[in-house]
N, C-alpha and C. Protein backbone atom coordinates (compact mmCIF):
# COMPACT_ATOMS: atom_id res chain seq x y z
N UNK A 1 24.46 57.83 -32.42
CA UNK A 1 23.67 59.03 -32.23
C UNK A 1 24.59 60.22 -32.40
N UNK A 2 23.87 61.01 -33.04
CA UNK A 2 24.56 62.19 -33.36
C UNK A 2 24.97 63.27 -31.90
N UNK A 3 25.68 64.66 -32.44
CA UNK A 3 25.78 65.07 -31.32
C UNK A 3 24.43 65.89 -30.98
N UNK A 4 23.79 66.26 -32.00
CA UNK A 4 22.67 67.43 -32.14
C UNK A 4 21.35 66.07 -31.57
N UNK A 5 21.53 64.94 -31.85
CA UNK A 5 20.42 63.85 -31.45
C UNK A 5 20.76 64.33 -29.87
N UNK A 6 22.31 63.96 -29.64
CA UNK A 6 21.96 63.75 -27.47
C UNK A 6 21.33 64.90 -27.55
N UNK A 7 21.56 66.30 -27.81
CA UNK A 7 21.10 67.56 -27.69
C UNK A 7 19.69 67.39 -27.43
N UNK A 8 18.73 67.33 -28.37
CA UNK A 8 17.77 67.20 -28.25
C UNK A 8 16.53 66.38 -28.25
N UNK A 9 17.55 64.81 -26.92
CA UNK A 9 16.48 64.08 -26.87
C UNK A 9 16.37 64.00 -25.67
N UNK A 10 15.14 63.96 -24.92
CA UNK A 10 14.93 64.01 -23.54
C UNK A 10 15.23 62.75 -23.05
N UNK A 11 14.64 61.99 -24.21
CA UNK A 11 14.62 60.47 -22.99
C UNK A 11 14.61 59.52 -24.21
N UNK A 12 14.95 58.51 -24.41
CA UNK A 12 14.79 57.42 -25.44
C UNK A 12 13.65 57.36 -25.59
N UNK A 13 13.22 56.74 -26.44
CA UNK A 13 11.60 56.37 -26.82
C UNK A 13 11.94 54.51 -25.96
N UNK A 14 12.63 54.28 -25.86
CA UNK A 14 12.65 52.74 -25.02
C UNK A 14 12.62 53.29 -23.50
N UNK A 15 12.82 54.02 -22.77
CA UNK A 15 12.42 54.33 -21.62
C UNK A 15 11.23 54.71 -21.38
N UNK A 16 10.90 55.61 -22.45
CA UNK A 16 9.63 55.85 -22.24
C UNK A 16 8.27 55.06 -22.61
N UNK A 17 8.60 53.71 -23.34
CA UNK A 17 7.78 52.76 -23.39
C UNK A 17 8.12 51.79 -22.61
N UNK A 18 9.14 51.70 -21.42
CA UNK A 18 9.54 51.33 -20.44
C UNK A 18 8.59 51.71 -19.05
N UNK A 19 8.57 52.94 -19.32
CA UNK A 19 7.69 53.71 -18.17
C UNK A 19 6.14 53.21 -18.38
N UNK A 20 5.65 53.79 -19.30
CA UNK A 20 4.39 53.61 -19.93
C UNK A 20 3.89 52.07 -19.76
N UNK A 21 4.73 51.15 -19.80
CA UNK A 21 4.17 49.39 -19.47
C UNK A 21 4.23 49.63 -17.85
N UNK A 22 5.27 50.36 -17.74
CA UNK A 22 4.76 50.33 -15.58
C UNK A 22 4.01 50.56 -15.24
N UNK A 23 3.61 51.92 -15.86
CA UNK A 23 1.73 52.46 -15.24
C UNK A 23 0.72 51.42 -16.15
N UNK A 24 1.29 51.09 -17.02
CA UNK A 24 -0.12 49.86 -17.49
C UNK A 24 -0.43 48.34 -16.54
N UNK A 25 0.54 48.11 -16.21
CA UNK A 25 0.89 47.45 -15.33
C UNK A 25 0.34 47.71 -13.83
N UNK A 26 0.73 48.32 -13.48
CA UNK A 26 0.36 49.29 -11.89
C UNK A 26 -1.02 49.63 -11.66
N UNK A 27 -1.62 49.68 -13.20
CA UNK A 27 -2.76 49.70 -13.11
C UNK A 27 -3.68 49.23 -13.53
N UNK A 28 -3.41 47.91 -13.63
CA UNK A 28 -4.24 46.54 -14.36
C UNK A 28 -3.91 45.64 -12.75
N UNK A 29 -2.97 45.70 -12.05
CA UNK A 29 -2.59 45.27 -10.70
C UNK A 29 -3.84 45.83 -9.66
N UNK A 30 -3.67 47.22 -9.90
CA UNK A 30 -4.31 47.97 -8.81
C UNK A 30 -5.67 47.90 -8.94
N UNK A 31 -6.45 47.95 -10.45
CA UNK A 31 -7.95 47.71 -9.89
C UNK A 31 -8.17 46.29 -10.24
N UNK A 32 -7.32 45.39 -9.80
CA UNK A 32 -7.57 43.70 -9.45
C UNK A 32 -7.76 43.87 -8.21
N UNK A 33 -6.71 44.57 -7.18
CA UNK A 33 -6.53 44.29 -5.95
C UNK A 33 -7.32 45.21 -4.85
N UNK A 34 -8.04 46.22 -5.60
CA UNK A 34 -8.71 47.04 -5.12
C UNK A 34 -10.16 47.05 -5.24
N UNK A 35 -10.62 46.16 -6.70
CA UNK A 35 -11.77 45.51 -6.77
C UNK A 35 -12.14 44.31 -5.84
N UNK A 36 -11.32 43.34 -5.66
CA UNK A 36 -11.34 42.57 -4.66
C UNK A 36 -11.72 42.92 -3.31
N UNK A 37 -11.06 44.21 -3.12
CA UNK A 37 -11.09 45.20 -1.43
C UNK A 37 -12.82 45.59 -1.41
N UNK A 38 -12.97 45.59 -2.50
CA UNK A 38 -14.28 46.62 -2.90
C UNK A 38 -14.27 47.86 -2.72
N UNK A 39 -13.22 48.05 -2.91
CA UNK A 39 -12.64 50.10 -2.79
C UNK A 39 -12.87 50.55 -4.37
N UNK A 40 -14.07 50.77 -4.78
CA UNK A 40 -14.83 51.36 -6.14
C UNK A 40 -13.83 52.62 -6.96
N UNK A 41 -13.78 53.53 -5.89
CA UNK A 41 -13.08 54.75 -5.71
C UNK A 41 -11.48 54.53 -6.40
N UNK A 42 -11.09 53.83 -5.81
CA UNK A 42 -9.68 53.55 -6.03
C UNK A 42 -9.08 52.49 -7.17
N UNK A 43 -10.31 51.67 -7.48
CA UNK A 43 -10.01 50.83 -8.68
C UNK A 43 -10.29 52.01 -9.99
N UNK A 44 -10.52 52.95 -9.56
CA UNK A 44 -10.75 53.81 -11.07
C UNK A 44 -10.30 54.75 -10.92
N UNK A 45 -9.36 54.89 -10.16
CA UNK A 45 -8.39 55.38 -9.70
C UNK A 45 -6.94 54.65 -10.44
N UNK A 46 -6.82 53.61 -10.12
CA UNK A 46 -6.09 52.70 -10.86
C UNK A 46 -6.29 53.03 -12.20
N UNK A 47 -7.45 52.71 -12.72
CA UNK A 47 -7.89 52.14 -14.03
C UNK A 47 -7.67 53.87 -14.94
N UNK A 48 -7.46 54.96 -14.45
CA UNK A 48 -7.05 56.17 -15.15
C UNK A 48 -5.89 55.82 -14.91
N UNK A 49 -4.73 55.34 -14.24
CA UNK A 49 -3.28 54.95 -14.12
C UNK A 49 -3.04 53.79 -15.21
N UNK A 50 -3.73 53.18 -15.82
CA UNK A 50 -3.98 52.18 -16.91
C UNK A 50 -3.95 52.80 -17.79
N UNK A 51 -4.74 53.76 -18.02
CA UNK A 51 -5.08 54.16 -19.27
C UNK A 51 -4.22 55.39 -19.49
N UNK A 52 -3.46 56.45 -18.64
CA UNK A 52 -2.25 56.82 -19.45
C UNK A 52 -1.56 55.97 -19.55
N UNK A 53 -0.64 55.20 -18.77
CA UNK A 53 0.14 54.39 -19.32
C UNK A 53 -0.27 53.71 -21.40
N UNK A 54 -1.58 53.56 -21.21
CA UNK A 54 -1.42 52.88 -22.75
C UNK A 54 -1.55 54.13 -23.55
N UNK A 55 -2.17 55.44 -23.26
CA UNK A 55 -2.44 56.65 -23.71
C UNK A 55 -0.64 57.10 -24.29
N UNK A 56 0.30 56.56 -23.49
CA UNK A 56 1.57 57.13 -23.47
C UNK A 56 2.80 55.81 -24.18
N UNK A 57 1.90 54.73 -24.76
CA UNK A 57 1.75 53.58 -25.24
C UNK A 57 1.90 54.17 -27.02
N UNK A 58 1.00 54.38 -27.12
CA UNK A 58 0.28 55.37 -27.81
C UNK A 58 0.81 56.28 -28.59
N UNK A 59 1.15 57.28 -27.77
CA UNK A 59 2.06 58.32 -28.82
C UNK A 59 3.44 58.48 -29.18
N UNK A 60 4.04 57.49 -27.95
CA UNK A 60 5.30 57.25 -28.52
C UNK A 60 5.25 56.07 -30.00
N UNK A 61 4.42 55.25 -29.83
CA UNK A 61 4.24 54.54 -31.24
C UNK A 61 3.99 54.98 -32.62
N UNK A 62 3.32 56.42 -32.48
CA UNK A 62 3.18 57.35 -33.55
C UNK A 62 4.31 58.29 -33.50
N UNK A 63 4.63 58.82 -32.92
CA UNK A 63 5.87 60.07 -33.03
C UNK A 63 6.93 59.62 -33.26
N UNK A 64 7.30 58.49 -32.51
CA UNK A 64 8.71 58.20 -32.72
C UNK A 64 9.07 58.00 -34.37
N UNK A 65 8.47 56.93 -34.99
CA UNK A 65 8.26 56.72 -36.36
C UNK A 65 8.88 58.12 -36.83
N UNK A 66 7.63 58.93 -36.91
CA UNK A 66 7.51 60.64 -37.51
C UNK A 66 8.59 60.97 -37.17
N UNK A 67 8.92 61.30 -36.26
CA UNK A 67 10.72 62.01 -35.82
C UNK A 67 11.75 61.69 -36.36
N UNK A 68 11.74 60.25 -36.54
CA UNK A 68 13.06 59.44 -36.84
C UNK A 68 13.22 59.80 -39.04
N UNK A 69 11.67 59.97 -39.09
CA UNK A 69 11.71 59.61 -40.78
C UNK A 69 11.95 61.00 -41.25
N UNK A 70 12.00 62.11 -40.48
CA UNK A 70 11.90 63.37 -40.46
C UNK A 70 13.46 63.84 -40.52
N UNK A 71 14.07 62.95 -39.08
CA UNK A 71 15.06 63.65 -39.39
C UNK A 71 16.27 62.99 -40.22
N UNK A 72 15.53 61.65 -40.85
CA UNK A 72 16.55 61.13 -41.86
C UNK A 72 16.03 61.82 -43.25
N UNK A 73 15.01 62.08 -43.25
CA UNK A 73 14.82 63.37 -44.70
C UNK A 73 15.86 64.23 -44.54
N UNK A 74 15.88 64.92 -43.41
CA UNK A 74 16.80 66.02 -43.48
C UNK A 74 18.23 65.87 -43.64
N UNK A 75 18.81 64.91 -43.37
CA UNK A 75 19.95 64.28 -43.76
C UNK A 75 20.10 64.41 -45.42
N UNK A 76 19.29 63.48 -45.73
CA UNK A 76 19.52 63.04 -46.79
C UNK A 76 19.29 64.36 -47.54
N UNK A 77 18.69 65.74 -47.90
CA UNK A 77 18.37 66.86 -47.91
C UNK A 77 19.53 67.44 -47.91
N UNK A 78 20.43 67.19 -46.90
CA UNK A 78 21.46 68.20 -46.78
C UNK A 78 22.43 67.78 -47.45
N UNK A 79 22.79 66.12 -47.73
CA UNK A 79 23.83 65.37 -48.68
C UNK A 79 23.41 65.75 -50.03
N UNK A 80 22.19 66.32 -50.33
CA UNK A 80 21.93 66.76 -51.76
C UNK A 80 22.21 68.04 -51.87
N UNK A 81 22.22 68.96 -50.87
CA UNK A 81 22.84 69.89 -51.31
C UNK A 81 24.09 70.28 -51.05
N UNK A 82 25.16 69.34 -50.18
CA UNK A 82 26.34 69.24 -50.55
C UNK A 82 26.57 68.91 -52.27
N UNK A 83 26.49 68.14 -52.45
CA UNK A 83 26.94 67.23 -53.86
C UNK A 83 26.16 68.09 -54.94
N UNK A 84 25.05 68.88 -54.65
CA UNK A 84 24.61 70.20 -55.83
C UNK A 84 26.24 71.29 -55.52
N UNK A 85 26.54 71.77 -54.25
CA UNK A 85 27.31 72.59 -54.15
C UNK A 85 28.67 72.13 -54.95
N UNK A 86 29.13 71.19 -54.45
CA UNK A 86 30.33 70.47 -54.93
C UNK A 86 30.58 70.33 -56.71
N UNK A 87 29.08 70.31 -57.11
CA UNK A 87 28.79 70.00 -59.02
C UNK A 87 29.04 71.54 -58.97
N UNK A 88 28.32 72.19 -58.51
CA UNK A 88 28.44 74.10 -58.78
C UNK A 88 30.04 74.75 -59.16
N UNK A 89 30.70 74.54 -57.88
CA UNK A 89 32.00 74.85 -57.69
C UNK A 89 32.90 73.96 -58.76
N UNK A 90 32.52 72.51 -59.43
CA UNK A 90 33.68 71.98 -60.28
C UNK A 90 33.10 72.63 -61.44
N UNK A 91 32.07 73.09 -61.88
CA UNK A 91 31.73 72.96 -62.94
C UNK A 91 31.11 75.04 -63.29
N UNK A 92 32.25 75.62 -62.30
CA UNK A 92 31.75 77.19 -62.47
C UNK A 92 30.12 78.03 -62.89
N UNK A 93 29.14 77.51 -62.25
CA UNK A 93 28.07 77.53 -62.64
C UNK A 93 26.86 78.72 -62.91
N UNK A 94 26.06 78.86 -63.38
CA UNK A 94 25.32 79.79 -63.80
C UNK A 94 24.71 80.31 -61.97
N UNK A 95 24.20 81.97 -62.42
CA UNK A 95 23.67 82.33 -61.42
C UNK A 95 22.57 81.53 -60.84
N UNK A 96 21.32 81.25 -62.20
CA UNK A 96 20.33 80.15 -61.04
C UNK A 96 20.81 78.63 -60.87
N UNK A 97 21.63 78.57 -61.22
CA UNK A 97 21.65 76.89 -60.29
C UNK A 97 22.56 77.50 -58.43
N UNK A 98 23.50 78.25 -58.74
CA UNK A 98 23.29 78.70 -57.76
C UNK A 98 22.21 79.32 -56.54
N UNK A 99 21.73 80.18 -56.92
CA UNK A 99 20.46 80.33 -56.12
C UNK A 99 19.26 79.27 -55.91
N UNK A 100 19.39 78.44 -56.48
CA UNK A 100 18.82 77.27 -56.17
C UNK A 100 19.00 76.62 -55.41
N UNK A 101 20.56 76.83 -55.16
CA UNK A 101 21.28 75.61 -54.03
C UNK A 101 21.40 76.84 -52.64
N UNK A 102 21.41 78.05 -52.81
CA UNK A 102 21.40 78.66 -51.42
C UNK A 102 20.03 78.40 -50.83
N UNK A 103 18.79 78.32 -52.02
CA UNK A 103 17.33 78.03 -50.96
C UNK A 103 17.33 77.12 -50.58
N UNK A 104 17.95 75.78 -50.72
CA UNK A 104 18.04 74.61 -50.34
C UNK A 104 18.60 74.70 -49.13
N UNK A 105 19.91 75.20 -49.19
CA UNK A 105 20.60 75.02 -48.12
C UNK A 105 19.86 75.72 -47.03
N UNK A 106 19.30 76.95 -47.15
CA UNK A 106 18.00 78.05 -46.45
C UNK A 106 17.28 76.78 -45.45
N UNK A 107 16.93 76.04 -46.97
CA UNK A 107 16.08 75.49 -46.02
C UNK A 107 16.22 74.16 -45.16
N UNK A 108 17.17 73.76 -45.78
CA UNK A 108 17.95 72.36 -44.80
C UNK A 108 18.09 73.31 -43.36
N UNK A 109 18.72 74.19 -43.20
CA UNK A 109 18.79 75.26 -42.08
C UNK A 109 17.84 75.49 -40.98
N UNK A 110 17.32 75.90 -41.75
CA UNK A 110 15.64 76.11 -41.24
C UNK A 110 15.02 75.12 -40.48
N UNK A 111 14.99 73.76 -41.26
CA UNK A 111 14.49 72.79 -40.50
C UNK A 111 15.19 71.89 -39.17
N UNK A 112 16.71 72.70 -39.76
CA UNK A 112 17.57 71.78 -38.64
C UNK A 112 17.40 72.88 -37.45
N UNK A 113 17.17 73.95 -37.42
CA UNK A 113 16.97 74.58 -36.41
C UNK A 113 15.44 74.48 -35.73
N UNK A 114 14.51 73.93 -36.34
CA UNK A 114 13.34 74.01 -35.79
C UNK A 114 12.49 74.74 -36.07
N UNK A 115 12.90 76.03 -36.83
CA UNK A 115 11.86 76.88 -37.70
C UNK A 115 10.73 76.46 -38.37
């Protein structure tokens, strides 16, 4: 992991599908044991403690994907405009291939900052 990854990750996506099986759990437990009681109230009570847990099941299974493919675009984005810069500088280059490679770099920028 990078240093800019620890920066800006709150929590693993394995903790947090760590967490998310506890409340699915906790609450597939709770309106067993509370249906049994015949406490109505509280098994659906539970059973909304079920359903974030899989709700939170859920979006880490979609985002994480998205994040990860996102920020290996941007990688790979920014190794292209090293190796454009690097061809520029051996090869003394015209004004637009230059300005081509500063919008790039603009925008590798841009995205690594969150803009």
């Amino acid at each position: 992991m990078s240093a800019a990854d620890a920066r800006t990750r709150l929590l693993a996506p394995g903790t947090l599908r760590g967490a998310a099986l506890l409340l699915c759990a906790t609450g597939i437990v709770g309106m067993i044991v509370t249906s049994i009681a015949d406490e109505v109230g509280t098994a659906i009570t539970f059973g909304f403690i079920g359903a974030t847990g899989a709700f939170a099941l859920l979006l880490v299974g979609v985002l994480v994907p998205a994040v990860e493919s996102a920020a290996s675009w941007d990688d790979e984005h920014a190794a292209a405009v090293e190796d454009a810069v690097q061809r520029l500088v051996a090869a003394g280059a015209d004004e637009e291939d230059r300005r081509s490679t500063i919008a790039a770099a603009i925008l590798v920028g841009r995205r690594s900052a969150g803009d």
